[in-house]
PDB file of N, CA and C in Angstrom:
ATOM      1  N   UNK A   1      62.392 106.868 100.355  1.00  0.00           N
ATOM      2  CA  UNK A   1      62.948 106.474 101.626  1.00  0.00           C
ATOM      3  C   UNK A   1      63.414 105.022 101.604  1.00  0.00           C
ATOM      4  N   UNK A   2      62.542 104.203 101.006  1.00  0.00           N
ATOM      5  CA  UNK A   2      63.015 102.728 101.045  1.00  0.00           C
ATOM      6  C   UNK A   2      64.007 102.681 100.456  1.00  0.00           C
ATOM      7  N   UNK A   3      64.251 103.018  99.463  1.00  0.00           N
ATOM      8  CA  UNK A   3      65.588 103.001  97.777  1.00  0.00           C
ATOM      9  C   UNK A   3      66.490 103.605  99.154  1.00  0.00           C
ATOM     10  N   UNK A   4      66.888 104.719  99.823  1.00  0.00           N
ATOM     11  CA  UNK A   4      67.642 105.008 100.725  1.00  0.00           C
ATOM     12  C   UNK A   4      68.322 104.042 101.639  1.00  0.00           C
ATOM     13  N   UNK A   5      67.213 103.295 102.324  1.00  0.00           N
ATOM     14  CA  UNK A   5      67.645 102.072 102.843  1.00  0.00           C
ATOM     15  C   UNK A   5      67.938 100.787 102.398  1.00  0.00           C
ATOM     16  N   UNK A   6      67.508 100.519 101.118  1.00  0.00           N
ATOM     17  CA  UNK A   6      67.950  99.631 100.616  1.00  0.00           C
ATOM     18  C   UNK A   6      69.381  99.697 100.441  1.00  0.00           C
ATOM     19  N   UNK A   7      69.692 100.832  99.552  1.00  0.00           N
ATOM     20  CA  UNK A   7      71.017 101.266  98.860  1.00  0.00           C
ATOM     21  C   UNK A   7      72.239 101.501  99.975  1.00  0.00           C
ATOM     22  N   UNK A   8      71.855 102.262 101.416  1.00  0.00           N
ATOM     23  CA  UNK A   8      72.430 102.027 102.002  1.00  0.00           C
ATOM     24  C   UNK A   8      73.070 100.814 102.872  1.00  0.00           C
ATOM     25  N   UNK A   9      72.146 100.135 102.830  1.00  0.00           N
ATOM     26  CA  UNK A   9      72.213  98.370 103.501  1.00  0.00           C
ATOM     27  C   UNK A   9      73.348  97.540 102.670  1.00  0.00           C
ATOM     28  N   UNK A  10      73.370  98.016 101.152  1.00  0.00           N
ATOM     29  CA  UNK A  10      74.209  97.267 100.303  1.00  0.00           C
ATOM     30  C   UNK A  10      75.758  97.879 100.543  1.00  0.00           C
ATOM     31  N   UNK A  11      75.807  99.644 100.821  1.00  0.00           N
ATOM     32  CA  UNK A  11      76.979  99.937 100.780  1.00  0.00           C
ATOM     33  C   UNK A  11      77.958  99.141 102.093  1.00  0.00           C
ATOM     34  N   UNK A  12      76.485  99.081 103.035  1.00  0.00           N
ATOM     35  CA  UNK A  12      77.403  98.366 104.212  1.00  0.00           C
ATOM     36  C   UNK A  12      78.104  97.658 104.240  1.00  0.00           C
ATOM     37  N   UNK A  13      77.334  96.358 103.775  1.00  0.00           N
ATOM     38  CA  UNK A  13      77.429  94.997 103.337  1.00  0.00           C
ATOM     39  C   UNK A  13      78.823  94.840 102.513  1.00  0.00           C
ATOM     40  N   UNK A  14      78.679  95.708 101.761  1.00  0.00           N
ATOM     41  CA  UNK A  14      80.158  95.501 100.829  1.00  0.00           C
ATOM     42  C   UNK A  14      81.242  96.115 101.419  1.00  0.00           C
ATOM     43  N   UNK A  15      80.859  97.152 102.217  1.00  0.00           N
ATOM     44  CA  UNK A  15      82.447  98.614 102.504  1.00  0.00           C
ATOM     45  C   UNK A  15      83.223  97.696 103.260  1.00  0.00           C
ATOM     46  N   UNK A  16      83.046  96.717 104.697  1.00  0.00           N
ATOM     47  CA  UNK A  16      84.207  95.664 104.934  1.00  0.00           C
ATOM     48  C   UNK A  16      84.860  95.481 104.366  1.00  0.00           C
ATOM     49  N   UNK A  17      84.545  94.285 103.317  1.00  0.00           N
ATOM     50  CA  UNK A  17      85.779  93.905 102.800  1.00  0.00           C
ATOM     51  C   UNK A  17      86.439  94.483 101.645  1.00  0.00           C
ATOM     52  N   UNK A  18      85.420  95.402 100.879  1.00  0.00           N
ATOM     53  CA  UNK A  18      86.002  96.518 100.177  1.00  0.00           C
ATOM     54  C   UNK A  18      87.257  97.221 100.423  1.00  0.00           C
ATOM     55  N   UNK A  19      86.857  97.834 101.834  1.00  0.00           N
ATOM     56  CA  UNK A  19      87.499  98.764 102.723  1.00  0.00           C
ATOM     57  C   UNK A  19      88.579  98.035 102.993  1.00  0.00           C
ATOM     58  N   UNK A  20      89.050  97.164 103.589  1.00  0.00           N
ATOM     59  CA  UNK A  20      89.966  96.087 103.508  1.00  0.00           C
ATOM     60  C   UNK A  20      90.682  95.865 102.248  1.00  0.00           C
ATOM     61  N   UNK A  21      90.615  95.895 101.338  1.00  0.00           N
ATOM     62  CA  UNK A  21      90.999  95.803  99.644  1.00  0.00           C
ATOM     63  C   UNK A  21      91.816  97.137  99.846  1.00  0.00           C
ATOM     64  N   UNK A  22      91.469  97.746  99.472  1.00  0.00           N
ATOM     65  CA  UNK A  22      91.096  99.244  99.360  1.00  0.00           C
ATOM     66  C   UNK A  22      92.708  99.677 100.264  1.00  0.00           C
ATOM     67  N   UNK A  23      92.626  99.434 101.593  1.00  0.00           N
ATOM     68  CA  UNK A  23      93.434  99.904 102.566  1.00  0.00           C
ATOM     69  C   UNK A  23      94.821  99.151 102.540  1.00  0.00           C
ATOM     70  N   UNK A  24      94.812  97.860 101.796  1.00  0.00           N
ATOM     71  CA  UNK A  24      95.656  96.486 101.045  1.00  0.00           C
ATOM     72  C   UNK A  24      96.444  97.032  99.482  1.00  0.00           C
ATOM     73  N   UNK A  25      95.773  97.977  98.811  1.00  0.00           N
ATOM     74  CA  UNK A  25      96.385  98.619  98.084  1.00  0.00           C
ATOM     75  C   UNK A  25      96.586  99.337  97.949  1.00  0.00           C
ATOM     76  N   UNK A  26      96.642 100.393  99.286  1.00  0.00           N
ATOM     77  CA  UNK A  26      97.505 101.427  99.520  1.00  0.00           C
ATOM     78  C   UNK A  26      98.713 101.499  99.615  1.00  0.00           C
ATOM     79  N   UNK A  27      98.686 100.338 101.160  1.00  0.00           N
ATOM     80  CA  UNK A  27      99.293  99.847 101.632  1.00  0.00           C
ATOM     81  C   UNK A  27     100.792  99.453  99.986  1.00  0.00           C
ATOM     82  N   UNK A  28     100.488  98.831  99.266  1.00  0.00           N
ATOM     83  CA  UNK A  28     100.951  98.219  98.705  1.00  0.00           C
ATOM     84  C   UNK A  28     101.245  99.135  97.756  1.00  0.00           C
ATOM     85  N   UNK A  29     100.858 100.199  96.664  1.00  0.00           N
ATOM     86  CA  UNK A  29     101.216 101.598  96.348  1.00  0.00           C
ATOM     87  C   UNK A  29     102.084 101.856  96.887  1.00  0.00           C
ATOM     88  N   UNK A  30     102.406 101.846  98.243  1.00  0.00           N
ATOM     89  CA  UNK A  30     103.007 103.681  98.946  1.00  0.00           C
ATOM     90  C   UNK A  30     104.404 102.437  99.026  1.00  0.00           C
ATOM     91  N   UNK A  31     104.599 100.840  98.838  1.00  0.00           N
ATOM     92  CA  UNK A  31     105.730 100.597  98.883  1.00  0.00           C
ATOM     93  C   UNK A  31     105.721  99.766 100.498  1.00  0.00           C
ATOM     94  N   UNK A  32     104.652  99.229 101.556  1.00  0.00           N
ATOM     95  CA  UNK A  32     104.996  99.355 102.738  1.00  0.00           C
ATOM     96  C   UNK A  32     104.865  97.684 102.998  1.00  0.00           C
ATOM     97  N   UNK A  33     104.164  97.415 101.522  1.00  0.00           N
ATOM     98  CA  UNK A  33     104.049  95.672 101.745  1.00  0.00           C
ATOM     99  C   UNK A  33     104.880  95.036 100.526  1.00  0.00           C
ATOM    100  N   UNK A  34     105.125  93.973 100.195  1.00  0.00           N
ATOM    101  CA  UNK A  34     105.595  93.273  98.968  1.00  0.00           C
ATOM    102  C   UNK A  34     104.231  92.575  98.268  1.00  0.00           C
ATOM    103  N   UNK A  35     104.695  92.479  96.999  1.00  0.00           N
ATOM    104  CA  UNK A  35     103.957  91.631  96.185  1.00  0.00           C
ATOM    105  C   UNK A  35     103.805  90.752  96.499  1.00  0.00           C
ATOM    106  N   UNK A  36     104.439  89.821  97.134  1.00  0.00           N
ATOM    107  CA  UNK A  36     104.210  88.333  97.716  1.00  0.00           C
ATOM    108  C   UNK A  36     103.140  88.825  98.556  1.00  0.00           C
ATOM    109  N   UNK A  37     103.572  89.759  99.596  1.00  0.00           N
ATOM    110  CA  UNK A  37     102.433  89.825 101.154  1.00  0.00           C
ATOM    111  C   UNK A  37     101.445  90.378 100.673  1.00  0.00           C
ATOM    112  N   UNK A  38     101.376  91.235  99.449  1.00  0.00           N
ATOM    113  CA  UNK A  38      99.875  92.077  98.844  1.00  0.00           C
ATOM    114  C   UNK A  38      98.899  90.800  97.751  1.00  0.00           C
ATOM    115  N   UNK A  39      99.842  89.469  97.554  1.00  0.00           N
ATOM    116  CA  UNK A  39      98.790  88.643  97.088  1.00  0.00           C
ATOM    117  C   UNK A  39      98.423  87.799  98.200  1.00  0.00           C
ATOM    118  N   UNK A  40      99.241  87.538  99.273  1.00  0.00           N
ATOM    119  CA  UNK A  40      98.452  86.763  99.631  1.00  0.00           C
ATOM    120  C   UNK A  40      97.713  87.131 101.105  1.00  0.00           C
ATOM    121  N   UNK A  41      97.526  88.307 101.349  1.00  0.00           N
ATOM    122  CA  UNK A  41      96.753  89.009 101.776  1.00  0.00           C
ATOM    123  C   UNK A  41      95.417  89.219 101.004  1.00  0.00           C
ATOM    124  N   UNK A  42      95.776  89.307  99.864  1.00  0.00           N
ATOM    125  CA  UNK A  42      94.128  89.618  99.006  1.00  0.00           C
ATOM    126  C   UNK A  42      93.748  87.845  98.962  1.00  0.00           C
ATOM    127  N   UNK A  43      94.266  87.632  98.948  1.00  0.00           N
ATOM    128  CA  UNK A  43      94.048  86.050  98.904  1.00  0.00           C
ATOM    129  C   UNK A  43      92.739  85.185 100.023  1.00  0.00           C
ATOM    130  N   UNK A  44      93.465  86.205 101.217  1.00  0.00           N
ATOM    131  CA  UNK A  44      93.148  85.920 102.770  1.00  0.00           C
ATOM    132  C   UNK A  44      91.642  86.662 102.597  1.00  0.00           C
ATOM    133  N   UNK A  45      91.669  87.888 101.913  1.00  0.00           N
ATOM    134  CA  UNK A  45      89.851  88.215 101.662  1.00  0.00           C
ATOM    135  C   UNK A  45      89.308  87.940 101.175  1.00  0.00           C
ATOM    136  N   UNK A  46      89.558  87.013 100.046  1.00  0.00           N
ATOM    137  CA  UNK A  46      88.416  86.650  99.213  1.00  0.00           C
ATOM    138  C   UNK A  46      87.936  87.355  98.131  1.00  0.00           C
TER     139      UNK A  46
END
């Protein structure tokens, strides 16, 4: 049960700005941002 909550506490912690990444290079895949705006957007997360 603890390992459960631990492990889950970490996915949290990270899925923000992950999720943010993540949704930044889709975005940027499918063609809907530029290379300029997809670096300095990743830039802007850290």
């Amino acid at each position: 049960m603890v390992w459960l909550a631990v492990r889950g506490s970490r996915q949290r912690d990270r899925s923000g700005a992950q999720r943010a990444k993540d949704v930044l290079a889709d975005r940027y895949a499918r063609g809907e941002i530029s290379t300029k705006e997809y670096r300095e957007r990743l830039d802007q997360l850290g």
